[in-house]
PDB file of N, CA and C in Angstrom:
ATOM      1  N   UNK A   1      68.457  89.336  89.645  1.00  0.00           N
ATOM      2  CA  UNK A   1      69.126  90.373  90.401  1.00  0.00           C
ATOM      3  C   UNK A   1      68.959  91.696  89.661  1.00  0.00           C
ATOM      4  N   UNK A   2      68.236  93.084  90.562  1.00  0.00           N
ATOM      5  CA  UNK A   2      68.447  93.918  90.076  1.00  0.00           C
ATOM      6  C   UNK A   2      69.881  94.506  89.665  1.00  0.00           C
ATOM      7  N   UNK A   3      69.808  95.124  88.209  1.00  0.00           N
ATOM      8  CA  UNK A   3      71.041  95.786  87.839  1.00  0.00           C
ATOM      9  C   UNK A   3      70.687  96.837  87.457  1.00  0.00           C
ATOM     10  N   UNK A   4      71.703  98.447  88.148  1.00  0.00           N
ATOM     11  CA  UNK A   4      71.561  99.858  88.100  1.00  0.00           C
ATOM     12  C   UNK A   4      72.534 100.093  87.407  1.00  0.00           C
ATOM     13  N   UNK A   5      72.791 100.807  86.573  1.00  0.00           N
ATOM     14  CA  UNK A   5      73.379 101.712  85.932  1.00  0.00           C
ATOM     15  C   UNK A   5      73.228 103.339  86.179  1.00  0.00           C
ATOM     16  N   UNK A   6      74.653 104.162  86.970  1.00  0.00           N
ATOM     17  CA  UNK A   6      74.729 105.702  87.554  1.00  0.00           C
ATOM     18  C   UNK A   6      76.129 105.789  86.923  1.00  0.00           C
ATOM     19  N   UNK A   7      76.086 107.212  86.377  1.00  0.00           N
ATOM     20  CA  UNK A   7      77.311 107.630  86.623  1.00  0.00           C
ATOM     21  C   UNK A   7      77.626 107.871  87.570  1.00  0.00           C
ATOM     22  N   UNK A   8      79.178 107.723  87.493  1.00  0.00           N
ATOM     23  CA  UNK A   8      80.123 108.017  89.226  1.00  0.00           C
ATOM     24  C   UNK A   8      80.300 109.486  89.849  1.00  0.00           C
ATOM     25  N   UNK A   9      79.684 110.464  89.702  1.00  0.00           N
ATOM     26  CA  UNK A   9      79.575 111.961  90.419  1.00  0.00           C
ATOM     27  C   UNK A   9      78.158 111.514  90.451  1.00  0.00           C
ATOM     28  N   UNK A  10      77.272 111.069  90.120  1.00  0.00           N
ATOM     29  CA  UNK A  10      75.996 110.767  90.969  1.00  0.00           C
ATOM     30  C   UNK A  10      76.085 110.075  91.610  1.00  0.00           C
ATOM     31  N   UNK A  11      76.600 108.993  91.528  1.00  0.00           N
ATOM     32  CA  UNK A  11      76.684 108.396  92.817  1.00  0.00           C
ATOM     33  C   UNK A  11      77.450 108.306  94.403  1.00  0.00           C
ATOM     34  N   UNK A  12      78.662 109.548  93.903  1.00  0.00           N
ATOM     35  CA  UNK A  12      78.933 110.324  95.187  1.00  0.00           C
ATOM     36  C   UNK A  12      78.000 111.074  95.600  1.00  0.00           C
ATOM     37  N   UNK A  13      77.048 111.518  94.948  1.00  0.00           N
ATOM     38  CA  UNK A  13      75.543 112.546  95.803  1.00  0.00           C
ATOM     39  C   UNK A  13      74.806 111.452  96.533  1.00  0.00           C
ATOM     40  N   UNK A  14      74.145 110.254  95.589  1.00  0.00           N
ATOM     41  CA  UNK A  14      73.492 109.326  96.030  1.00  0.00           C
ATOM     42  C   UNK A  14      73.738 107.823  96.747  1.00  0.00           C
ATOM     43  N   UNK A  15      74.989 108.137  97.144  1.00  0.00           N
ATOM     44  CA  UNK A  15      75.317 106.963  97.756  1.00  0.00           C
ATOM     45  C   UNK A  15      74.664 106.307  98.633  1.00  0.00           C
ATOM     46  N   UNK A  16      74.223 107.443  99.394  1.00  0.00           N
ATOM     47  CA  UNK A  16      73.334 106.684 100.724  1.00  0.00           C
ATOM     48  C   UNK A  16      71.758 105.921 100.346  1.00  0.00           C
ATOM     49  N   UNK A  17      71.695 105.991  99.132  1.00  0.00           N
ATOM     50  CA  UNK A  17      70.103 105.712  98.946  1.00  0.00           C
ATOM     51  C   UNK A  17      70.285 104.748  97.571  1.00  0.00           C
ATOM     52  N   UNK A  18      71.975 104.290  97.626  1.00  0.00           N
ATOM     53  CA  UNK A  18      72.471 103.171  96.663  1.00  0.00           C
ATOM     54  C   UNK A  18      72.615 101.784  97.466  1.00  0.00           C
ATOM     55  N   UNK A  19      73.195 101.790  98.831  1.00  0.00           N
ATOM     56  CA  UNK A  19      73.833 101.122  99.592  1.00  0.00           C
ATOM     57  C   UNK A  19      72.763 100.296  99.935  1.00  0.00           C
ATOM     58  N   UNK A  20      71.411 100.733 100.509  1.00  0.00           N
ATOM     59  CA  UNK A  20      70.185  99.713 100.822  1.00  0.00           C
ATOM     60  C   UNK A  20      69.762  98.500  99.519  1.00  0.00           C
ATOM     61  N   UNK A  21      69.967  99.552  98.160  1.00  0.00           N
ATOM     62  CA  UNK A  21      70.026  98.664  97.167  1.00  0.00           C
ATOM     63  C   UNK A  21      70.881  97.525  96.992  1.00  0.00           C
ATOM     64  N   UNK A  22      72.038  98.178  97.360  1.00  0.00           N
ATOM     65  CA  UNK A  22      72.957  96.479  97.259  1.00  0.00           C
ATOM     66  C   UNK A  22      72.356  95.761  98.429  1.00  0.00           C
ATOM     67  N   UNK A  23      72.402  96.005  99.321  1.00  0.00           N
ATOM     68  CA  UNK A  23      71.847  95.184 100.394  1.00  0.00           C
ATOM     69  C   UNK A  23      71.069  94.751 100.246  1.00  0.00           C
ATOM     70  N   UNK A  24      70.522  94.722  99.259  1.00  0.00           N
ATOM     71  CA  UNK A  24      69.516  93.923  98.933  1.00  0.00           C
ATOM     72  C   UNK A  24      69.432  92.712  97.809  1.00  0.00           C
ATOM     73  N   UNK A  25      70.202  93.066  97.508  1.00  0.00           N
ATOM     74  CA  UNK A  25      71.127  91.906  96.284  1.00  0.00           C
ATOM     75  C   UNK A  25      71.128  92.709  94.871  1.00  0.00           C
ATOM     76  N   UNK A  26      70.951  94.422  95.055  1.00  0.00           N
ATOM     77  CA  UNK A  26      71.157  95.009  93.913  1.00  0.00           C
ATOM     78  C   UNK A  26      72.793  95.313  92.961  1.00  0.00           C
ATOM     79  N   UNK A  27      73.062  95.110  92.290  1.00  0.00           N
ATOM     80  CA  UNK A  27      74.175  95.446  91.184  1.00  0.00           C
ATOM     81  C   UNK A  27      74.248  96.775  90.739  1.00  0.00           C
ATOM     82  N   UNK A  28      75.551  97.384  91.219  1.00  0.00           N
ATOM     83  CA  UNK A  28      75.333  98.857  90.926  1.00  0.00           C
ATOM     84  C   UNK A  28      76.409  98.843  89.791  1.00  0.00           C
ATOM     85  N   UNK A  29      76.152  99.408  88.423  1.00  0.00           N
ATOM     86  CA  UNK A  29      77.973  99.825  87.445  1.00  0.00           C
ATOM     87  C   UNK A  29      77.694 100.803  87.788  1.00  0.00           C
ATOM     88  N   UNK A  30      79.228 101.894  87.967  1.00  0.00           N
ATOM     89  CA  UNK A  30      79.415 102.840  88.344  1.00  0.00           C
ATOM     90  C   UNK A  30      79.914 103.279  86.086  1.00  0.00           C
ATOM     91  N   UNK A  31      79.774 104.298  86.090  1.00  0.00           N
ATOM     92  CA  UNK A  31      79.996 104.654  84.347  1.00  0.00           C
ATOM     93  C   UNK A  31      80.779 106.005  84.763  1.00  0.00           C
ATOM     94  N   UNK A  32      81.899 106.484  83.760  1.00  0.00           N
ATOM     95  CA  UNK A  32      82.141 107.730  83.415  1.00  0.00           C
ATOM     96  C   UNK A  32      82.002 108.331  82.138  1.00  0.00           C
ATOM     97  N   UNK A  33      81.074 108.637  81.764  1.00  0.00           N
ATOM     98  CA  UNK A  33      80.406 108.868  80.723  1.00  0.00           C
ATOM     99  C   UNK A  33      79.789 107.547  80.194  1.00  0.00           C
ATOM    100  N   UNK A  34      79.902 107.025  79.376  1.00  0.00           N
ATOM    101  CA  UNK A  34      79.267 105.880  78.916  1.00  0.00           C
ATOM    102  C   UNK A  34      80.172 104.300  79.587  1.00  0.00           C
ATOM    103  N   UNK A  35      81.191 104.708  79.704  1.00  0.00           N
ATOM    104  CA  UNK A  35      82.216 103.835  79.796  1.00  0.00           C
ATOM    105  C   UNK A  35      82.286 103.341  81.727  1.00  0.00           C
ATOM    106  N   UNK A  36      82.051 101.990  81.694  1.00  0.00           N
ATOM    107  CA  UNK A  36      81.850 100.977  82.853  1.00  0.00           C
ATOM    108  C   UNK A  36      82.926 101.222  83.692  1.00  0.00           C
ATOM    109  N   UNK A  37      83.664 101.541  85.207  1.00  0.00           N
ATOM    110  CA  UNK A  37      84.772 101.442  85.748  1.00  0.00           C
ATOM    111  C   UNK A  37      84.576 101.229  87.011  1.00  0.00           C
ATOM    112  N   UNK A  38      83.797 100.688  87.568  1.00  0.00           N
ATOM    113  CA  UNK A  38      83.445  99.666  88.674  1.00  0.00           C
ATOM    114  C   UNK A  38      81.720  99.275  89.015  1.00  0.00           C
ATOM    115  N   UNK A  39      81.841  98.242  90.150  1.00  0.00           N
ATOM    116  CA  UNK A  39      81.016  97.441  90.090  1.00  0.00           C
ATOM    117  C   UNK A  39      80.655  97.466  91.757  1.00  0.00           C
ATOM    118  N   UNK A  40      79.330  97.950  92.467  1.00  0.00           N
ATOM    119  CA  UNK A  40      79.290  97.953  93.771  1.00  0.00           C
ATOM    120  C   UNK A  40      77.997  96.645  93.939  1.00  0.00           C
ATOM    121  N   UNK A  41      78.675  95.783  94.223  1.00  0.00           N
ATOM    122  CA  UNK A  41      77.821  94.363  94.496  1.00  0.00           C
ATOM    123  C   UNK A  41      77.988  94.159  96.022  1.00  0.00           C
ATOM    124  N   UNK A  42      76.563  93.360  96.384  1.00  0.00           N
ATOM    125  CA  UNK A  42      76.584  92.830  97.784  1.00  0.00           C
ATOM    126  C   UNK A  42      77.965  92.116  98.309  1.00  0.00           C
ATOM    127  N   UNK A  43      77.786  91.498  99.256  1.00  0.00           N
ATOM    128  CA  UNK A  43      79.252  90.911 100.016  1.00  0.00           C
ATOM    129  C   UNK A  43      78.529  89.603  99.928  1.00  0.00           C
ATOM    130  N   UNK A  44      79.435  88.669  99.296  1.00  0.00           N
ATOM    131  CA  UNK A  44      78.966  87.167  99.776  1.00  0.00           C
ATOM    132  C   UNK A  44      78.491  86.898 101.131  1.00  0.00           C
ATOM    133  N   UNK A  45      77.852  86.042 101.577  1.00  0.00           N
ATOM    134  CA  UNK A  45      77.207  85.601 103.021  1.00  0.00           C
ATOM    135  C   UNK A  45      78.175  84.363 103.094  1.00  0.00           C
ATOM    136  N   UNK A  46      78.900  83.769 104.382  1.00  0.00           N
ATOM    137  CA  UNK A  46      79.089  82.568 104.413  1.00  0.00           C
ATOM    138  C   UNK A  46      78.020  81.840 104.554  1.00  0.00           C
ATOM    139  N   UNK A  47      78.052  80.538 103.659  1.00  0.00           N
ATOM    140  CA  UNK A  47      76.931  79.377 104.065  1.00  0.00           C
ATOM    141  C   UNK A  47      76.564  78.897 105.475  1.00  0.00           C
ATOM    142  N   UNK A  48      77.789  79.210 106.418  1.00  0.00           N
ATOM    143  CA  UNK A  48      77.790  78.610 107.653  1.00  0.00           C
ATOM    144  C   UNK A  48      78.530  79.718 108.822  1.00  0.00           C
ATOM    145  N   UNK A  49      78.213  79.889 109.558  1.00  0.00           N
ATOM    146  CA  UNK A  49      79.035  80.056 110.552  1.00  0.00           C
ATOM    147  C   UNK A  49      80.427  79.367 110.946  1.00  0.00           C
ATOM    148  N   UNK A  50      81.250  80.383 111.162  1.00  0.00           N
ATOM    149  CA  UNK A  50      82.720  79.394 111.398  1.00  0.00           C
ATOM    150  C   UNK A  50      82.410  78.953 112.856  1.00  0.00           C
ATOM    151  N   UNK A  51      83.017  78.089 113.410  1.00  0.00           N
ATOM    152  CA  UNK A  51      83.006  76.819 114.556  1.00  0.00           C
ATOM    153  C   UNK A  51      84.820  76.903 115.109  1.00  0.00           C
ATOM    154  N   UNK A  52      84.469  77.855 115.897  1.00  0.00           N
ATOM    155  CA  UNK A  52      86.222  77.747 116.241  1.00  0.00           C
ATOM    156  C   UNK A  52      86.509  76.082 117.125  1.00  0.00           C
ATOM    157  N   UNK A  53      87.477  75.809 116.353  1.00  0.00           N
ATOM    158  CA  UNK A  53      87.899  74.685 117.442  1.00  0.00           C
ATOM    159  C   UNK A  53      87.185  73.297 116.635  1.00  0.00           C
ATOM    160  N   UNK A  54      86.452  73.548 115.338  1.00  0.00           N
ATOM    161  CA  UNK A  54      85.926  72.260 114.618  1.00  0.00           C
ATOM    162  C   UNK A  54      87.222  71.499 114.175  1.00  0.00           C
ATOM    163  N   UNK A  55      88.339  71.768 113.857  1.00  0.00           N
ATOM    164  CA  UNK A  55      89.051  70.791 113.498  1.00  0.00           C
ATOM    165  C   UNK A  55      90.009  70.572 114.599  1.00  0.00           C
ATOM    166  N   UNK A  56      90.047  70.925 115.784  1.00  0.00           N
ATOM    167  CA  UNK A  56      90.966  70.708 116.956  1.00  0.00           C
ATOM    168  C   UNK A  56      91.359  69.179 116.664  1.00  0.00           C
ATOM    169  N   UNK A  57      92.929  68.818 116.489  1.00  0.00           N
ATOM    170  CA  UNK A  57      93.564  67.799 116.195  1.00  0.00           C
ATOM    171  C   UNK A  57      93.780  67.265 115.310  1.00  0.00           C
ATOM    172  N   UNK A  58      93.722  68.309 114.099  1.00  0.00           N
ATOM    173  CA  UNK A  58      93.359  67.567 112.819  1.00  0.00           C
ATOM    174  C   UNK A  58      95.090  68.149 112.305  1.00  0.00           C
ATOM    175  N   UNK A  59      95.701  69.291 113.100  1.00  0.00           N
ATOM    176  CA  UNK A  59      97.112  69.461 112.445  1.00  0.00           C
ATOM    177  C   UNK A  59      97.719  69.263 113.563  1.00  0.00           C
ATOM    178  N   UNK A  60      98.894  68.954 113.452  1.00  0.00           N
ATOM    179  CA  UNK A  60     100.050  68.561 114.095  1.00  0.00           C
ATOM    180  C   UNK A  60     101.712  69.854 114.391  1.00  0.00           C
ATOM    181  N   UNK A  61     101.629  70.065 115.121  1.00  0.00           N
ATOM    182  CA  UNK A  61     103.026  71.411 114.511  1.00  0.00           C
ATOM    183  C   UNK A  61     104.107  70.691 115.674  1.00  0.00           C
ATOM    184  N   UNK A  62     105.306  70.853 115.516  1.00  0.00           N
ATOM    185  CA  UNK A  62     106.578  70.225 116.122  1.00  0.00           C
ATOM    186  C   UNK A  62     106.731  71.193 117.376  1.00  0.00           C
ATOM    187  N   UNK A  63     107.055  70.752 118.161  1.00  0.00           N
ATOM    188  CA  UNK A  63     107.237  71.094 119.856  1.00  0.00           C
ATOM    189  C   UNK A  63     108.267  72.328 119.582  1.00  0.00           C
ATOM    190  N   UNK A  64     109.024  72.838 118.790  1.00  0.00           N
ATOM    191  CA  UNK A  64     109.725  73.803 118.495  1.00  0.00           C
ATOM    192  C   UNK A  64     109.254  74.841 117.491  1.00  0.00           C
ATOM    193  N   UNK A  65     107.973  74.450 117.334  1.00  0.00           N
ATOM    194  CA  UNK A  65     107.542  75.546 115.892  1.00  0.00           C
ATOM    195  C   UNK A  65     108.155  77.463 116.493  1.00  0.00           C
ATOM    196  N   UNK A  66     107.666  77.474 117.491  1.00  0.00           N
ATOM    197  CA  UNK A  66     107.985  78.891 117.741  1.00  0.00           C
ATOM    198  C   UNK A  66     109.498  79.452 118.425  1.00  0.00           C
ATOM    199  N   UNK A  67     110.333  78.516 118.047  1.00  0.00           N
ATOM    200  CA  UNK A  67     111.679  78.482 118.386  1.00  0.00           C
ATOM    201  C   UNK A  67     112.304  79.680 117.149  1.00  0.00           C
ATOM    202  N   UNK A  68     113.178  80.136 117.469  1.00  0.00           N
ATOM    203  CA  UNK A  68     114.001  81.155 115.951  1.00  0.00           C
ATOM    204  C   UNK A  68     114.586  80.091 115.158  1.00  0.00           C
ATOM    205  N   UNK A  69     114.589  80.417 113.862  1.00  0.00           N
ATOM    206  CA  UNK A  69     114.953  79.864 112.725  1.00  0.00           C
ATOM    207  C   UNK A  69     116.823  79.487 112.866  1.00  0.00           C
ATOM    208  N   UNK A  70     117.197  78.991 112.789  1.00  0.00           N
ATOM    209  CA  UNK A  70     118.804  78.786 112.339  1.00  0.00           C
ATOM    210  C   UNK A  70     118.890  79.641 111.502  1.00  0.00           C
ATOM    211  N   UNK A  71     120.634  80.424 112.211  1.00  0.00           N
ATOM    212  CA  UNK A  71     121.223  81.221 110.994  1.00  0.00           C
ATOM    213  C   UNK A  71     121.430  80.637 109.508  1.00  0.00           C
ATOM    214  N   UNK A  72     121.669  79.247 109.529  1.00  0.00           N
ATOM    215  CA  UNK A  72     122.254  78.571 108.107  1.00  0.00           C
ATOM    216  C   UNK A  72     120.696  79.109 107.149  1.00  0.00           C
ATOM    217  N   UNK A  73     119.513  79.060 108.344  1.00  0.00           N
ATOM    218  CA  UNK A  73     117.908  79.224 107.034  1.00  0.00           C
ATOM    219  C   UNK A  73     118.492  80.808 106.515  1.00  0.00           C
ATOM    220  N   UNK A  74     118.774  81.717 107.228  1.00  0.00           N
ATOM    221  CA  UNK A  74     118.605  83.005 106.719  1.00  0.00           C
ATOM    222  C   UNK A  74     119.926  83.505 105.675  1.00  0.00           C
ATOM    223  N   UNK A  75     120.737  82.412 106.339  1.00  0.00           N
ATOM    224  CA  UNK A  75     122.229  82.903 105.307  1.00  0.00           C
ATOM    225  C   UNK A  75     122.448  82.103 104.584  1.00  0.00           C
ATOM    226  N   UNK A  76     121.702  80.875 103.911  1.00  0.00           N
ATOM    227  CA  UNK A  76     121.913  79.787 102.608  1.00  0.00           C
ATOM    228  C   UNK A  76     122.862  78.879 102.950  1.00  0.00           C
ATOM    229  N   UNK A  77     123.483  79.370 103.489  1.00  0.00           N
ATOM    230  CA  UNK A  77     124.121  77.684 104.123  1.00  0.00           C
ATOM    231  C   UNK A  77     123.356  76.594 104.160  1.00  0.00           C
ATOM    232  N   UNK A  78     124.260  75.465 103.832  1.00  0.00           N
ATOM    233  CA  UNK A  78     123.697  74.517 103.633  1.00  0.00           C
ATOM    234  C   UNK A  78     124.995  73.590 104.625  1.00  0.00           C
TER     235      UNK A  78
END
């Protein structure tokens, strides 16, 4: 993996011609003077596409889940 090293007022000038770099699987440190204070890395990819509805039936919720809570939950009563 490429790794860049800019200071951070250059790279508010050059941002736009930083961003293709990460996109590309480049590693940017951002420096203020010599000293490291962030890190502009690609975005993970999911391995898969999510599948809405792949686990349909796999949880169970009680015929009242969306009912209001009992006062005794909010006032400690027991």
């Amino acid at each position: 993996m490429l790794m860049k090293t800019i200071d951070l007022y250059e790279a508010q000038t050059h941002l736009p011609e930083l961003l293709p770099l990460v996109a590309q699987g480049a590693e940017i440190i951002l420096t203020e003077g010599s000293t490291p204070v962030a890190r502009i890395v690609p975005t993970a990819l999911s391995a898969a596409p999510r599948v809405a509805g792949l686990h349909a039936g796999a949880i169970r919720m009680s015929d009242d889940f969306d009912e209001p809570l009992p006062e005794k939950f909010w006032t400690g009563d027991a």
